[in-house]
Protein backbone atom coordinates (compact mmCIF):
# COMPACT_ATOMS: atom_id res chain seq x y z
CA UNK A 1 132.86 -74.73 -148.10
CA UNK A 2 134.43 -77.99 -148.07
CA UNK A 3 132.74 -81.17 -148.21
CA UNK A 4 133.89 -84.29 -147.08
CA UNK A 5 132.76 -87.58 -149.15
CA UNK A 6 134.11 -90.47 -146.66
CA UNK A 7 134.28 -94.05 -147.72
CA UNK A 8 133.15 -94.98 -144.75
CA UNK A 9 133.94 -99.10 -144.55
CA UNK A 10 137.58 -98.30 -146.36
CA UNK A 11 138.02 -96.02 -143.17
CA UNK A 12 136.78 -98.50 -140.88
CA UNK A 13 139.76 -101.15 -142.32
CA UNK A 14 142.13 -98.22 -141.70
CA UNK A 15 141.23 -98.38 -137.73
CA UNK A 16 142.57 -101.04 -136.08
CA UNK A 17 139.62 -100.70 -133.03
CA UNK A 18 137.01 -100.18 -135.40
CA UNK A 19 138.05 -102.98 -137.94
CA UNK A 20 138.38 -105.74 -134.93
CA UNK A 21 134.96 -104.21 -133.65
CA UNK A 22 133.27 -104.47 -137.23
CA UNK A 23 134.21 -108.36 -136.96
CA UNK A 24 131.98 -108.73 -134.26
CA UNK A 25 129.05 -106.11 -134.60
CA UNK A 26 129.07 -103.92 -137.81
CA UNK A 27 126.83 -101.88 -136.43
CA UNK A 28 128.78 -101.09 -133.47
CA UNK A 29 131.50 -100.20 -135.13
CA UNK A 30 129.91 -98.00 -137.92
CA UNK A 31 127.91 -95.94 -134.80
CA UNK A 32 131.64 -95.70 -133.37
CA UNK A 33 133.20 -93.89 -136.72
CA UNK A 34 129.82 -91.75 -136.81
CA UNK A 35 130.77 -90.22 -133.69
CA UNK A 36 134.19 -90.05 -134.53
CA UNK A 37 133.57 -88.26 -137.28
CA UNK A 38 131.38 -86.12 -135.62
CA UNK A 39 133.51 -85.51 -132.84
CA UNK A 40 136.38 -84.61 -135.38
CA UNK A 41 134.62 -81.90 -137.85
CA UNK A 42 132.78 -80.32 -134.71
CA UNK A 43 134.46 -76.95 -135.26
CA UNK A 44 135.39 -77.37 -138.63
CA UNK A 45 133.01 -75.14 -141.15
CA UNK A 46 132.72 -78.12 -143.57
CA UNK A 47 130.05 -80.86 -144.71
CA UNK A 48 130.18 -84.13 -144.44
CA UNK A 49 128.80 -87.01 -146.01
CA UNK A 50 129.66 -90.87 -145.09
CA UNK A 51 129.11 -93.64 -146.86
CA UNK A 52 128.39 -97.53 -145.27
CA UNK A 53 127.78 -100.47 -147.83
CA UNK A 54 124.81 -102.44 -147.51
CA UNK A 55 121.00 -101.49 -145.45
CA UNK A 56 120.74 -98.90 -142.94
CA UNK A 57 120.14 -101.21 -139.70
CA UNK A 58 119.83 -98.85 -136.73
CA UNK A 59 119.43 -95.16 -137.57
CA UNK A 60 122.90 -93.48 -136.27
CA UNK A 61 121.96 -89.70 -135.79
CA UNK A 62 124.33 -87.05 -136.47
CA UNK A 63 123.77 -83.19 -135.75
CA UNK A 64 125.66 -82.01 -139.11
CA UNK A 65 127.22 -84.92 -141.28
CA UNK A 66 124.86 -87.18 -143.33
CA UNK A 67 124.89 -91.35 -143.96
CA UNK A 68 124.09 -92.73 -146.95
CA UNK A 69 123.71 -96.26 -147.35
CA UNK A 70 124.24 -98.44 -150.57
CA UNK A 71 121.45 -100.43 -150.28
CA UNK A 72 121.42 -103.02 -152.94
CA UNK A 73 124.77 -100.86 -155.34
CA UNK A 74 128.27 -100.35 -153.65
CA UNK A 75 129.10 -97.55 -151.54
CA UNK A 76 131.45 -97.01 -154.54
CA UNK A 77 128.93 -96.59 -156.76
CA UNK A 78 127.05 -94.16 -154.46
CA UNK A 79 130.56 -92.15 -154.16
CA UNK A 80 130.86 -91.60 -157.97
CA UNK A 81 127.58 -90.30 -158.33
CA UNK A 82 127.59 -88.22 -155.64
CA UNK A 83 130.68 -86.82 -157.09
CA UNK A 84 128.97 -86.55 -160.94
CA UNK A 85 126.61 -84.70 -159.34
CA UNK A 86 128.52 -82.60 -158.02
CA UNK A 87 128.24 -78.84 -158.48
CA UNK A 88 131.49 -77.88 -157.84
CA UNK A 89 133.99 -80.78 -157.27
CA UNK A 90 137.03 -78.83 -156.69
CA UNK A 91 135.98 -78.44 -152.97
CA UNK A 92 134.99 -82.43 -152.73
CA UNK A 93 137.89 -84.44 -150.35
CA UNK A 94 137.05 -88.09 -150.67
CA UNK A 95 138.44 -89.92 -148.23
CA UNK A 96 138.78 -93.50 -149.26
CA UNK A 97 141.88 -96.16 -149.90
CA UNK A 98 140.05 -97.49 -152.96
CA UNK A 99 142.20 -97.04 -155.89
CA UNK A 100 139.06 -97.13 -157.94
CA UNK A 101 137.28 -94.29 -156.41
CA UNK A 102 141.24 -92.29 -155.75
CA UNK A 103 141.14 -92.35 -159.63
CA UNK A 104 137.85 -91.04 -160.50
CA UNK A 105 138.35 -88.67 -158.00
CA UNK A 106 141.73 -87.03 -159.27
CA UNK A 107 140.30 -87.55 -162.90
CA UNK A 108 136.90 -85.51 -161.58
CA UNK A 109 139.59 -82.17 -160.08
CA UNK A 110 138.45 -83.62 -156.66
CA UNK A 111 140.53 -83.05 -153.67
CA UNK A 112 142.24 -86.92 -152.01
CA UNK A 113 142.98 -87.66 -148.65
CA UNK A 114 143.97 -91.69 -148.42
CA UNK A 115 141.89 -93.18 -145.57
CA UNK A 116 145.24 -94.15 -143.30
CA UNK A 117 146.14 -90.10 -143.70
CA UNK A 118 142.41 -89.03 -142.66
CA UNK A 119 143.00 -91.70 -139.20
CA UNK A 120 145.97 -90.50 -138.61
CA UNK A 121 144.89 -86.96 -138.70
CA UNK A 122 141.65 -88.18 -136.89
CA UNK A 123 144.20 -89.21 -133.49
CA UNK A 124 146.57 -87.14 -131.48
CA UNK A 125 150.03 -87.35 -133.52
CA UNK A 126 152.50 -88.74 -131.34
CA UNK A 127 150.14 -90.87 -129.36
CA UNK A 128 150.50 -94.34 -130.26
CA UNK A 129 147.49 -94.89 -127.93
CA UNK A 130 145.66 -91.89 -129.07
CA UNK A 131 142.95 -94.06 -130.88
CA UNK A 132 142.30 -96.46 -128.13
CA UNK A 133 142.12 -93.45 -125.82
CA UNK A 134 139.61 -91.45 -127.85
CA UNK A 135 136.98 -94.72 -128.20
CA UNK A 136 137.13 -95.53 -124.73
CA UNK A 137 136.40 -91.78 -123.85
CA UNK A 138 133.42 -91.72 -126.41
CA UNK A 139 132.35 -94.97 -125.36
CA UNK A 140 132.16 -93.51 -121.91
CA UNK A 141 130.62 -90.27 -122.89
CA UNK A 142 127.33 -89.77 -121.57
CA UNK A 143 126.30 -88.20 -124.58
CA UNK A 144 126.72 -91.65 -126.44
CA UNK A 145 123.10 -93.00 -126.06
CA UNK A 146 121.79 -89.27 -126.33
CA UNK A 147 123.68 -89.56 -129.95
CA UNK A 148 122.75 -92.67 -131.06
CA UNK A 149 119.52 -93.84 -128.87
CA UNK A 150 121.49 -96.85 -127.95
CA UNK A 151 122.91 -98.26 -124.71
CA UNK A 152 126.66 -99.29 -124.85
């Protein structure tokens, strides 16, 4: 089985919604990728594991991907160990940007997909509104505060 080590801020940046939102309310937009993410691998037979820099603020539950959080280290750090420890890193993708973590990645046989390619593949090709499209109909979703215990 695949499993999916996402750079979660990089992929933020990558997301023009998501990277005006994080501006404003980081947390917002972090809980917005989550379910993005979610919403993406629902069918897909694959694990997932995103990563935010900094504290966990409010706990963003997911039914099948996991969060880590950097704490006081970098996300980047957290990324290379998770791929040291690694049991098999042929079926690691990290998705990330960073040219840092691309590089230890590739050196460690692990699979790349460039954050812009992942939100791109994220969105309806063709659809140059796909992205706004997709937020607003998550935002609206009436599972949104049953995922996250939050109100919009």
């Amino acid at each position: 089985m695949r499993h999916y080590i996402i750079d979660g801020n990089n992929l933020i940046g990558k997301i023009s919604k998501l990277q005006k939102l994080q501006q404003q309310d980081k947390q917002s937009s972090r809980e917005k990728l989550a379910f993005l993410i979610e919403d993406y691998f629902h069918n897909k037979k694959a694990k997932v594991t995103l990563h935010f820099d900094g504290y966990e603020n409010n706990p963003i539950r997911l039914s099948f991907a996991k969060i880590i959080y950097s704490d006081n280290k970098t996300a980047d750090d957290k990324i290379r160990k998770q791929i040291e420890d690694s049991k098999n890193r042929r079926n690691l993708v990290v998705v990330s940007s960073d040219l840092s973590i691309v590089d230890f990645a590739r050196k460690c046989s692990c699979n790349v997909i460039t954050s812009e390619e992942f939100a791109r593949q994220m969105f309806t090709a063709g659809d140059d509104n796909a992205e706004e499209k997709l937020i607003d109909r998550l935002k609206n979703s009436e599972d949104w505060e049953k995922l996250f215990g939050v109100d919009e």
